[in-house]
C-alpha atoms as a PDB file:
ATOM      1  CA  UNK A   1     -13.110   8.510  18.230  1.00  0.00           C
ATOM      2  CA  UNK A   2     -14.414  10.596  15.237  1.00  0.00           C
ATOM      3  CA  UNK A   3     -15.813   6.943  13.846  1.00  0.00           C
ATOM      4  CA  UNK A   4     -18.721   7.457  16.181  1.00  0.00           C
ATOM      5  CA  UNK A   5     -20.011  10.787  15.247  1.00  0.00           C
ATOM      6  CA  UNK A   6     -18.544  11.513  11.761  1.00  0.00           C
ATOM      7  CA  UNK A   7     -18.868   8.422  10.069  1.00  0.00           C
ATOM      8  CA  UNK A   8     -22.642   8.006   9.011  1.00  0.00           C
ATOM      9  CA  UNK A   9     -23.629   4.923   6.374  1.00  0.00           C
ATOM     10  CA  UNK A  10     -27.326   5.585   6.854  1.00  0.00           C
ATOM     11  CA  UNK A  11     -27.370   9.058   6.438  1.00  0.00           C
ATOM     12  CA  UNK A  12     -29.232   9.864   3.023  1.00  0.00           C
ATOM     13  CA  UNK A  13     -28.072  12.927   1.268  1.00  0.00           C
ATOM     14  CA  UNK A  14     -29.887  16.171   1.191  1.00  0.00           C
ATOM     15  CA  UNK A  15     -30.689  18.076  -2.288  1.00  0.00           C
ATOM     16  CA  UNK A  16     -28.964  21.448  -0.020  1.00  0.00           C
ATOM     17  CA  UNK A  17     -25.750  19.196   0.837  1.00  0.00           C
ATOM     18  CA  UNK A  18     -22.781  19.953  -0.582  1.00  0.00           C
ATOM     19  CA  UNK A  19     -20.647  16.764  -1.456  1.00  0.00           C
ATOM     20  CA  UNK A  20     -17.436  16.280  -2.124  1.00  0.00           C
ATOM     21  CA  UNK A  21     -15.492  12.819  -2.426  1.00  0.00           C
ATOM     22  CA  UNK A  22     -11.748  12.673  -1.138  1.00  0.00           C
ATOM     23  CA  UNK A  23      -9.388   9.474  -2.010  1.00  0.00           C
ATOM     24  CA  UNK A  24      -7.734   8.604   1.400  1.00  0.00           C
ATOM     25  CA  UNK A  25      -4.544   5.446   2.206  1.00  0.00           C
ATOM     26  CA  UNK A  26      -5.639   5.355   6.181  1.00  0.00           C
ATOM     27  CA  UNK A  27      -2.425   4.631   8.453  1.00  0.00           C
ATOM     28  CA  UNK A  28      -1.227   0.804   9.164  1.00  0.00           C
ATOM     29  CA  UNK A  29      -4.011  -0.299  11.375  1.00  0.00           C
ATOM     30  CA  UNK A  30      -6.353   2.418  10.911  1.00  0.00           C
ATOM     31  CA  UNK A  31     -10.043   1.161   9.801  1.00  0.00           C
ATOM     32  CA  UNK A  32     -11.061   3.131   6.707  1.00  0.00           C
ATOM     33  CA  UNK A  33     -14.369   4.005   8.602  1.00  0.00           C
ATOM     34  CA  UNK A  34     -12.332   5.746  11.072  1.00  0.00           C
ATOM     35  CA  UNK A  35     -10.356   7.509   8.037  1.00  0.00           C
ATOM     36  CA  UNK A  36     -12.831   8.995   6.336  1.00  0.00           C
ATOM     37  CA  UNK A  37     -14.815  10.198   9.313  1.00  0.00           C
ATOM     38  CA  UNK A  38     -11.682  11.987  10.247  1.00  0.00           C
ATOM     39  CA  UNK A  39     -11.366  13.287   7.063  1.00  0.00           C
ATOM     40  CA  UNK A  40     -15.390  14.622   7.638  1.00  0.00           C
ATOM     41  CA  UNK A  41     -14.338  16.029  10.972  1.00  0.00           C
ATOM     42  CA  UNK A  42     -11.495  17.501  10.344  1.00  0.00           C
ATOM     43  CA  UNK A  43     -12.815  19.572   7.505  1.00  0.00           C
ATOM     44  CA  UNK A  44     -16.017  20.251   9.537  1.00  0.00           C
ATOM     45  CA  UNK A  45     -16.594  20.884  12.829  1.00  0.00           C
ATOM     46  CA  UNK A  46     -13.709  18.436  14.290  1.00  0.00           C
ATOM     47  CA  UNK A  47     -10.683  19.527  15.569  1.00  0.00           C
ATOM     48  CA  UNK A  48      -7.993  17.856  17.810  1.00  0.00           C
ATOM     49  CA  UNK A  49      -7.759  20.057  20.655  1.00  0.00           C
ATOM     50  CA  UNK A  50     -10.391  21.819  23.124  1.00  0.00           C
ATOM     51  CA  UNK A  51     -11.724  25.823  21.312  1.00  0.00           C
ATOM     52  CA  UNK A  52     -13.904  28.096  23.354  1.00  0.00           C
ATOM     53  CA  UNK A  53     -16.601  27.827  20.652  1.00  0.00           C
ATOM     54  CA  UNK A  54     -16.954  24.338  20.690  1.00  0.00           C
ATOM     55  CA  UNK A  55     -20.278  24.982  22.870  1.00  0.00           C
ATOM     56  CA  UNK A  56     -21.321  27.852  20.656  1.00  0.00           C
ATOM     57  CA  UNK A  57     -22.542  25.841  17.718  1.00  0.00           C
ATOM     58  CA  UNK A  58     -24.649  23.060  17.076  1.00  0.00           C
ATOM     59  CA  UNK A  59     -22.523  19.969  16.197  1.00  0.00           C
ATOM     60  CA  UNK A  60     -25.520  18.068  14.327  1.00  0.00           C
ATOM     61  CA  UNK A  61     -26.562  21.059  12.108  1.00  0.00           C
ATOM     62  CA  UNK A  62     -23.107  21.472  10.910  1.00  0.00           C
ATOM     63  CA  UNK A  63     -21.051  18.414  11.029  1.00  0.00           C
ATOM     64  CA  UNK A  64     -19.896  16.958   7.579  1.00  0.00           C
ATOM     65  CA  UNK A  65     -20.903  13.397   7.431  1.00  0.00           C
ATOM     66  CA  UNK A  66     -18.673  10.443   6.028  1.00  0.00           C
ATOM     67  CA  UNK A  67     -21.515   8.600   4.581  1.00  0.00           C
ATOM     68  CA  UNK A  68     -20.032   5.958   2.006  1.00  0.00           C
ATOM     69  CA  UNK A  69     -16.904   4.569   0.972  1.00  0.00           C
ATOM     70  CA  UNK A  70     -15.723   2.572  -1.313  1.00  0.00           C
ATOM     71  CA  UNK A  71     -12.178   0.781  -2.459  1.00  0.00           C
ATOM     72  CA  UNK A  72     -10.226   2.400  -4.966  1.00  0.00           C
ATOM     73  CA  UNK A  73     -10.119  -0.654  -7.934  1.00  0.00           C
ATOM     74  CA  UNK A  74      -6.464  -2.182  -8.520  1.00  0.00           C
ATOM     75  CA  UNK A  75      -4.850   0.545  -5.598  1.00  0.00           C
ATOM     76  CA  UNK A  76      -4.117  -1.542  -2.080  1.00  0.00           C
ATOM     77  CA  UNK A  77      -5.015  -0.106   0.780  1.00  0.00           C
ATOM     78  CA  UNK A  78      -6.892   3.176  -0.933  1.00  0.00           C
ATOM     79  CA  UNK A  79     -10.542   4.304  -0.715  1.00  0.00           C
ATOM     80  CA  UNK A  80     -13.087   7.102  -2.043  1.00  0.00           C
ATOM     81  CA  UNK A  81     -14.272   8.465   0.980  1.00  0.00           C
ATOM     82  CA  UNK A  82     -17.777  10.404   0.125  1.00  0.00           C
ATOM     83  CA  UNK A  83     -18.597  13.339   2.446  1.00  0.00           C
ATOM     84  CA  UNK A  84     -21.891  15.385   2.990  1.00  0.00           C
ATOM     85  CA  UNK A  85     -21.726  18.916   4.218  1.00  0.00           C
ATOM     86  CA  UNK A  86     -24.705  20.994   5.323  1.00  0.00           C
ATOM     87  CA  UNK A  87     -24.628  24.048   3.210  1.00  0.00           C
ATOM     88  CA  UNK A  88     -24.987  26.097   6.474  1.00  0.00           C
ATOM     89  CA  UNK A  89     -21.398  25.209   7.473  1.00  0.00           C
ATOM     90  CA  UNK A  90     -20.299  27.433   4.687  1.00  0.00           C
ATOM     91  CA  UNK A  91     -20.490  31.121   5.204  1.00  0.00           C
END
């Protein structure tokens, strides 16, 4: 359940985040909380299957964070899911 980890509303943003906003239509019965914090993990530190590094990095220093998101205005369905990325994550 990425929602748990990925998706944080009360995060405040950090002058060295990078941010990036990405438009998302979530699945048929898919919350759009749960949406955009896969959209976090998966272009983080989130993947869907068990790598050898996974204990070789610290998952708080360099997960993105889905920290807002909003409805896209006259779309059904649609939202503007805003992301925060620790600079760090970026070589």
């Amino acid at each position: 359940d990425y929602k748990l980890t990925y998706y944080t509303p009360e995060y405040e943003t950090k002058d060295t985040d990078i941010l990036a906003a990405f438009r998302v239509t979530p699945q048929p019965g898919v919350p759009p909380e749960e949406a955009g914090a896969a959209v976090a993990a998966e272009s983080s530190t989130g993947t869907w299957t068990t790598v050898w590094t996974d204990g070789l990095t610290s998952l708080d220093r360099y997960k993105g964070r889905c920290y807002d998101i909003e409805p896209v205005a006259g779309e059904e369905n649609q939202y503007i899911c805003y992301v925060a990325y620790p600079f760090d994550l970026f070589e």
